[in-house]
N, C-alpha and C. Protein backbone atom coordinates (compact mmCIF):
# COMPACT_ATOMS: atom_id res chain seq x y z
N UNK A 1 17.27 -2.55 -55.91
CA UNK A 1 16.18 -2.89 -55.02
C UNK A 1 16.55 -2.49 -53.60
N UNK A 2 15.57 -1.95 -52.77
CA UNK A 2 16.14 -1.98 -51.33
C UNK A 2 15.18 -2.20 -50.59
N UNK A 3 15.60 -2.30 -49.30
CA UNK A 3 15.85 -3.75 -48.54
C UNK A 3 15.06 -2.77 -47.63
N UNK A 4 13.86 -3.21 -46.74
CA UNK A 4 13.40 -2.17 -45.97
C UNK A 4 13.68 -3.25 -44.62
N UNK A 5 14.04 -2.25 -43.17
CA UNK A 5 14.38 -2.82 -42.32
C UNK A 5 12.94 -3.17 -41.38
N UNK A 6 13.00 -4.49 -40.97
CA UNK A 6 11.95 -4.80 -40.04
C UNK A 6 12.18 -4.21 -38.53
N UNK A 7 10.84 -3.26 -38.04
CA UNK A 7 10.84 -2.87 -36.63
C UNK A 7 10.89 -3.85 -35.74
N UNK A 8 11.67 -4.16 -34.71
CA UNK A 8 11.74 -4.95 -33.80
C UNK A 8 11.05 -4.26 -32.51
N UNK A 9 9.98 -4.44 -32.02
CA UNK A 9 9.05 -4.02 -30.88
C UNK A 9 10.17 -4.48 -29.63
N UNK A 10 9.80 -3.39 -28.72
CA UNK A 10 10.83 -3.93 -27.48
C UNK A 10 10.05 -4.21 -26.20
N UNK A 11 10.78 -4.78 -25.53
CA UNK A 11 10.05 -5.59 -24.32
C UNK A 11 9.27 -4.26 -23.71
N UNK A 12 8.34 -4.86 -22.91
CA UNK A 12 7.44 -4.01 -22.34
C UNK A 12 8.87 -3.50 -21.17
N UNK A 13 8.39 -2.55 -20.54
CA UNK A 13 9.21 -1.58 -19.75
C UNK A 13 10.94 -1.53 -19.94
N UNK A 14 11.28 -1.59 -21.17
CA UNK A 14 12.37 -1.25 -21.52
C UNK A 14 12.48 -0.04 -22.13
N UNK A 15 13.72 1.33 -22.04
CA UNK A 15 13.46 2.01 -22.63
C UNK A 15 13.57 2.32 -24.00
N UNK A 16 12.61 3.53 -24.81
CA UNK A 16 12.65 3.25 -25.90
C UNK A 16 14.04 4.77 -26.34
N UNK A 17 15.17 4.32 -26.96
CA UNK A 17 15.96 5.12 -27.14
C UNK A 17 16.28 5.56 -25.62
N UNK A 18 16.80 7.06 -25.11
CA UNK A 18 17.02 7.50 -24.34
C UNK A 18 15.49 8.20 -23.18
N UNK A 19 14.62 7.98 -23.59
CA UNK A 19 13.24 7.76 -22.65
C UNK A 19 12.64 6.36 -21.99
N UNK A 20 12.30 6.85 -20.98
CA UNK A 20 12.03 5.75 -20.39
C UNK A 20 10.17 6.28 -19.59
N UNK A 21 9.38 5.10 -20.12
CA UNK A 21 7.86 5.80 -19.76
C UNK A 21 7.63 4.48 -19.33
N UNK A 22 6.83 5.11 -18.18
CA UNK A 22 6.12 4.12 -16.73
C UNK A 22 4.84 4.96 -16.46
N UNK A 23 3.98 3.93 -16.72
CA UNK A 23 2.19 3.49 -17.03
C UNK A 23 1.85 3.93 -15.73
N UNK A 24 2.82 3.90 -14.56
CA UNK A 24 2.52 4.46 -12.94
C UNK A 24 3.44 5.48 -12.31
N UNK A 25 3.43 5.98 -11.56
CA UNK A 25 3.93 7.29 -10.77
C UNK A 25 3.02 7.70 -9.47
N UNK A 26 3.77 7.47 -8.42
CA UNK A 26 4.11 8.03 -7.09
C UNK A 26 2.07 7.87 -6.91
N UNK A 27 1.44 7.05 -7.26
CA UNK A 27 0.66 5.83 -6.63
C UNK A 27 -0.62 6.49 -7.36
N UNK A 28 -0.31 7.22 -8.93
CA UNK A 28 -1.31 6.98 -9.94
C UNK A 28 -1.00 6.07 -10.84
N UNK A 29 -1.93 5.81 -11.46
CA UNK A 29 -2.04 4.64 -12.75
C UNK A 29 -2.43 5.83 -14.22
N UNK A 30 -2.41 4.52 -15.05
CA UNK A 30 -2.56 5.25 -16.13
C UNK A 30 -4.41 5.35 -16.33
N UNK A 31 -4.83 6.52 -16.71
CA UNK A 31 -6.20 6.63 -16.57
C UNK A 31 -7.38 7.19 -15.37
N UNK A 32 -6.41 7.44 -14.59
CA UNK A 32 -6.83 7.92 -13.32
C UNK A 32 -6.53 9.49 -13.38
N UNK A 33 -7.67 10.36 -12.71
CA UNK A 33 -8.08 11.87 -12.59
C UNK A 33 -6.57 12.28 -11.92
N UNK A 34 -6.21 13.23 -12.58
CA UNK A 34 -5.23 14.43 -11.29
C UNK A 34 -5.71 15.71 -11.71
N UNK A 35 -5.15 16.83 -10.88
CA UNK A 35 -5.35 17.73 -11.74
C UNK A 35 -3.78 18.82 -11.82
N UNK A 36 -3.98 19.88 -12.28
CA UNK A 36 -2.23 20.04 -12.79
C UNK A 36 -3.18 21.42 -12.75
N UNK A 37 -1.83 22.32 -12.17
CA UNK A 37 -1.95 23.38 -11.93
C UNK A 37 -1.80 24.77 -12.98
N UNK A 38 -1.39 25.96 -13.44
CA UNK A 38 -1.03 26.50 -13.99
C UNK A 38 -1.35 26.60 -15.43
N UNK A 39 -2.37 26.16 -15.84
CA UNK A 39 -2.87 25.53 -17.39
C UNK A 39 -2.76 26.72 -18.03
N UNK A 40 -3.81 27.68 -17.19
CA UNK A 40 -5.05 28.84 -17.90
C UNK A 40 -6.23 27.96 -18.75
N UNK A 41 -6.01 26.95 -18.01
CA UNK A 41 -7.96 26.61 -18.38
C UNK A 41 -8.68 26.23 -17.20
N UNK A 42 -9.82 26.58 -17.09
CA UNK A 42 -10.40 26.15 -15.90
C UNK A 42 -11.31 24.95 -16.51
N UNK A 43 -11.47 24.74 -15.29
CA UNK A 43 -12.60 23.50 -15.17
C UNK A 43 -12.33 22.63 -16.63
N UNK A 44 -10.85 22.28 -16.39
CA UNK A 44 -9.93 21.07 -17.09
C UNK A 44 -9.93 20.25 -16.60
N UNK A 45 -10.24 18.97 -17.01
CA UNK A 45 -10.34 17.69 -16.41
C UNK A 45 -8.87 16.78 -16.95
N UNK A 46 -8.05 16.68 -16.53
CA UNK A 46 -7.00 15.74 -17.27
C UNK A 46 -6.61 14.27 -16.47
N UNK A 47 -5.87 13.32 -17.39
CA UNK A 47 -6.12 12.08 -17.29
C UNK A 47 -4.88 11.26 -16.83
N UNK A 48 -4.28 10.86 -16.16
CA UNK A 48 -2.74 10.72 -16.30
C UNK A 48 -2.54 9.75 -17.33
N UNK A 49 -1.38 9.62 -18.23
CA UNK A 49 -1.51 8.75 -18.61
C UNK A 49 0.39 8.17 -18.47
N UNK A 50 1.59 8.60 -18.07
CA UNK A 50 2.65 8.24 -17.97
C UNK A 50 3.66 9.11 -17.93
N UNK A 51 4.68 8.86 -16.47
CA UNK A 51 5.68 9.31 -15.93
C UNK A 51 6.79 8.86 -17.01
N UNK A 52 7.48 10.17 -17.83
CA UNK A 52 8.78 9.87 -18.40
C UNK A 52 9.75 10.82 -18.34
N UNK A 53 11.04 10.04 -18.46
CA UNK A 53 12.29 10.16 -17.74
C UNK A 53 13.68 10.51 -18.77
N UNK A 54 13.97 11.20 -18.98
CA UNK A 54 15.17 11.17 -20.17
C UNK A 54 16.27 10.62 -19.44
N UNK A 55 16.73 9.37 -19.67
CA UNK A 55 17.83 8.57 -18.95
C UNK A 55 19.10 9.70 -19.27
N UNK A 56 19.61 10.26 -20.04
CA UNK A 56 20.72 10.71 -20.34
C UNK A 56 20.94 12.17 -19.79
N UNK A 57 19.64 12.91 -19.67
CA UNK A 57 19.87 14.04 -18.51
C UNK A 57 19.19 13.88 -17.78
N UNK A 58 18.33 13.18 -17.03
CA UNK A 58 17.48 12.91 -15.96
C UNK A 58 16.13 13.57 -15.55
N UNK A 59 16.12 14.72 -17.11
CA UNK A 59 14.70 15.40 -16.74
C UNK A 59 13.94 14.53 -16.73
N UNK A 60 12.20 14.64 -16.41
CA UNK A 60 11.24 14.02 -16.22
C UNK A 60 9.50 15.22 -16.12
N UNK A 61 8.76 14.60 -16.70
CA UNK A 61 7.82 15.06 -16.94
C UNK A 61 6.72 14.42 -17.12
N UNK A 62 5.29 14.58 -16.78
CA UNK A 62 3.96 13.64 -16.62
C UNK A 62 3.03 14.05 -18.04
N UNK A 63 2.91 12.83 -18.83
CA UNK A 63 2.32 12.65 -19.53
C UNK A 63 0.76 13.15 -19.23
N UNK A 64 -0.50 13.96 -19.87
CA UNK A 64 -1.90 13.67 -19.59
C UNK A 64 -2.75 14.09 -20.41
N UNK A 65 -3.65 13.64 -20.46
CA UNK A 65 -4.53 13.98 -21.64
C UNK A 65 -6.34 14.22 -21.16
N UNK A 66 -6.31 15.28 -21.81
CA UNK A 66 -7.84 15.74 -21.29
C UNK A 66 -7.68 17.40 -21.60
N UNK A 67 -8.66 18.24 -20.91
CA UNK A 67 -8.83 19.66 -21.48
C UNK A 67 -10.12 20.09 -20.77
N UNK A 68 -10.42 21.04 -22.21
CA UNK A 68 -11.86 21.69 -21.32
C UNK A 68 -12.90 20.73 -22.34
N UNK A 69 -14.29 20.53 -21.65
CA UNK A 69 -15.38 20.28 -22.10
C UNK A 69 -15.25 19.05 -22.83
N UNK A 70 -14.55 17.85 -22.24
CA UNK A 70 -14.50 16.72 -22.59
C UNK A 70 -13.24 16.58 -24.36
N UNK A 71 -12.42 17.19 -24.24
CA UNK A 71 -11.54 17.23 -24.97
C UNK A 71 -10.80 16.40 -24.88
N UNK A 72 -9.48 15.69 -25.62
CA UNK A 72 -8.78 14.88 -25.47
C UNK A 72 -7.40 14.88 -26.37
N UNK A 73 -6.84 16.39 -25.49
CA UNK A 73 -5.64 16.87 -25.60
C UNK A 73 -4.20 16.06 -24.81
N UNK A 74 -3.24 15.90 -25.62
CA UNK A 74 -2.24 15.15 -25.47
C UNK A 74 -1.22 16.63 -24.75
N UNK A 75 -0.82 16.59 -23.13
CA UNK A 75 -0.27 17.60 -23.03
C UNK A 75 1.11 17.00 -21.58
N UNK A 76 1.95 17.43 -21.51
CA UNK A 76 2.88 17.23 -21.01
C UNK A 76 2.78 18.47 -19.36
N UNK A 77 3.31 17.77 -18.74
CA UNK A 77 3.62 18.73 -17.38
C UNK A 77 4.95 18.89 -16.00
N UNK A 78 5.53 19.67 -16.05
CA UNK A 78 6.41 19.68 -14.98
C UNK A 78 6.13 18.53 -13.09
N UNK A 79 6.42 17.34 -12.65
CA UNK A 79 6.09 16.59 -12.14
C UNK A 79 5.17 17.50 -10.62
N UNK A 80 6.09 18.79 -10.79
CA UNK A 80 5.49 19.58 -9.58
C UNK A 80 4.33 20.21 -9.92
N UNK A 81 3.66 20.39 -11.00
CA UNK A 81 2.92 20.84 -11.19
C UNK A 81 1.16 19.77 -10.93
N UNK A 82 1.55 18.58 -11.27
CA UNK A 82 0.69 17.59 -11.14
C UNK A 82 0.32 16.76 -9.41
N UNK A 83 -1.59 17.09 -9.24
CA UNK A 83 -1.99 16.94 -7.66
C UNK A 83 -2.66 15.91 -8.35
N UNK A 84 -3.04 14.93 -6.90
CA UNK A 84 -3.95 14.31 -6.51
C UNK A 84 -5.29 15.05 -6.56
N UNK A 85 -6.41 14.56 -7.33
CA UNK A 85 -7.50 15.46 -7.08
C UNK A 85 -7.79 15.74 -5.15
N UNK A 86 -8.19 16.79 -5.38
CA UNK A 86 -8.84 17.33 -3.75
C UNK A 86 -10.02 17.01 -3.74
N UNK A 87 -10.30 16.58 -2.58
CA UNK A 87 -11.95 16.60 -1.82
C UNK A 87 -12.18 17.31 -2.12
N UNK A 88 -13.94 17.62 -2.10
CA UNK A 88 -14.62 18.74 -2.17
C UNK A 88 -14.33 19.57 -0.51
N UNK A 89 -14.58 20.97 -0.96
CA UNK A 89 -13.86 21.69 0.20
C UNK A 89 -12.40 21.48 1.15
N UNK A 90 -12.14 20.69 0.31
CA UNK A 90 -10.49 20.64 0.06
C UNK A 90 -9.47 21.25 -0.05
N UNK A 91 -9.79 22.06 -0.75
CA UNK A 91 -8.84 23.05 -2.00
C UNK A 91 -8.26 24.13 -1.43
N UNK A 92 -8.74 24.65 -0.47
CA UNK A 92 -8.31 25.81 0.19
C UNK A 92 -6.27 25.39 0.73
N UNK A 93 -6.36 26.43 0.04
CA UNK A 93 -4.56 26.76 0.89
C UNK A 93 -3.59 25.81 0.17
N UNK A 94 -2.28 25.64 0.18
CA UNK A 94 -1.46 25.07 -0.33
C UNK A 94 -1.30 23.39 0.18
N UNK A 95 -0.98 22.90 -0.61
CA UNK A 95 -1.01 21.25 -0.33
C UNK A 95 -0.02 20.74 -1.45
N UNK A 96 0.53 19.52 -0.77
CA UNK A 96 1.81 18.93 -1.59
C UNK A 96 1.37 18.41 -3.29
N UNK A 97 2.07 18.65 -3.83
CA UNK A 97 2.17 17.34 -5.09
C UNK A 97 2.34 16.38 -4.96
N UNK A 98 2.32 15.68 -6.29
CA UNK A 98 2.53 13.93 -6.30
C UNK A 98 3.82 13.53 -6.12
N UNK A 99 4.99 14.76 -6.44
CA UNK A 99 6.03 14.68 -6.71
C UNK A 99 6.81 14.80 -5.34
N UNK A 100 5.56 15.68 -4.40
CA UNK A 100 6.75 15.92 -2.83
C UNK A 100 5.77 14.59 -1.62
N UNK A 101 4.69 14.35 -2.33
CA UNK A 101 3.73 13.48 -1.42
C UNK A 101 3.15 12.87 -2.65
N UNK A 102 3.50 11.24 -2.70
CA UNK A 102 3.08 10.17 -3.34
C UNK A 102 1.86 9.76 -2.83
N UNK A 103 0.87 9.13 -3.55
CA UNK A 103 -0.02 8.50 -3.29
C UNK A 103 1.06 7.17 -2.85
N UNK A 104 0.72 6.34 -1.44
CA UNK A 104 1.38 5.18 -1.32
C UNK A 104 -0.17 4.27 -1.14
N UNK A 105 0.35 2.99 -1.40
CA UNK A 105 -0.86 2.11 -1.33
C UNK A 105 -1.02 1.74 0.22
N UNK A 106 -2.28 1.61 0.88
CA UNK A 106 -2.45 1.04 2.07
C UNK A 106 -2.46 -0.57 1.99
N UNK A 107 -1.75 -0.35 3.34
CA UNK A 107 -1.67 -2.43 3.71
C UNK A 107 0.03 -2.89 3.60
């Protein structure tokens, strides 16, 4: 007979194995618009959904999900690659990331 082992769920913001994923990043939440550069899709709408961290080599990369035409693609991104949406008439010329300019909260 064997013995199947029970999953033990782990505390909320502990990491799981050698990753470590946080629901927020540099003053997005999870569910909130960015947009991410370099796709080759246009008029991609993506979603953030979580900043994770490999504790043991320190890479890191932004979770997001979205696509073209209301899709809901699970896709990963380099932290520099991921903006704050722009104003309209915004967009022109180069502007920081989330990664070199955080959204910080006012107050």
């Amino acid at each position: 007979m064997t013995t199947r082992r029970k999953r033990v769920p782990q505390a909320a913001g502990q990491p799981a194995g050698k990753l470590r994923r946080e629901p927020a990043w540099a003053g997005v939440r999870r569910g909130e618009i960015v947009e991410v550069t370099d796709t080759g899709l246009r008029s991609a709408t993506w979603e953030f959904v979580a900043h994770v961290r490999n504790i043991e080599t320190g890479d890191e990369w932004i979770e997001v999900v979205g696509g073209k035409d209301g899709e809901r693609v699970m896709r990963s991104f380099r932290p520099e690659r991921v903006f704050a949406p722009a104003q309209r008439g915004d967009r022109r010329g180069p502007r920081p990331s989330l990664s070199d300019a955080p959204r910080l909260p006012l107050g």
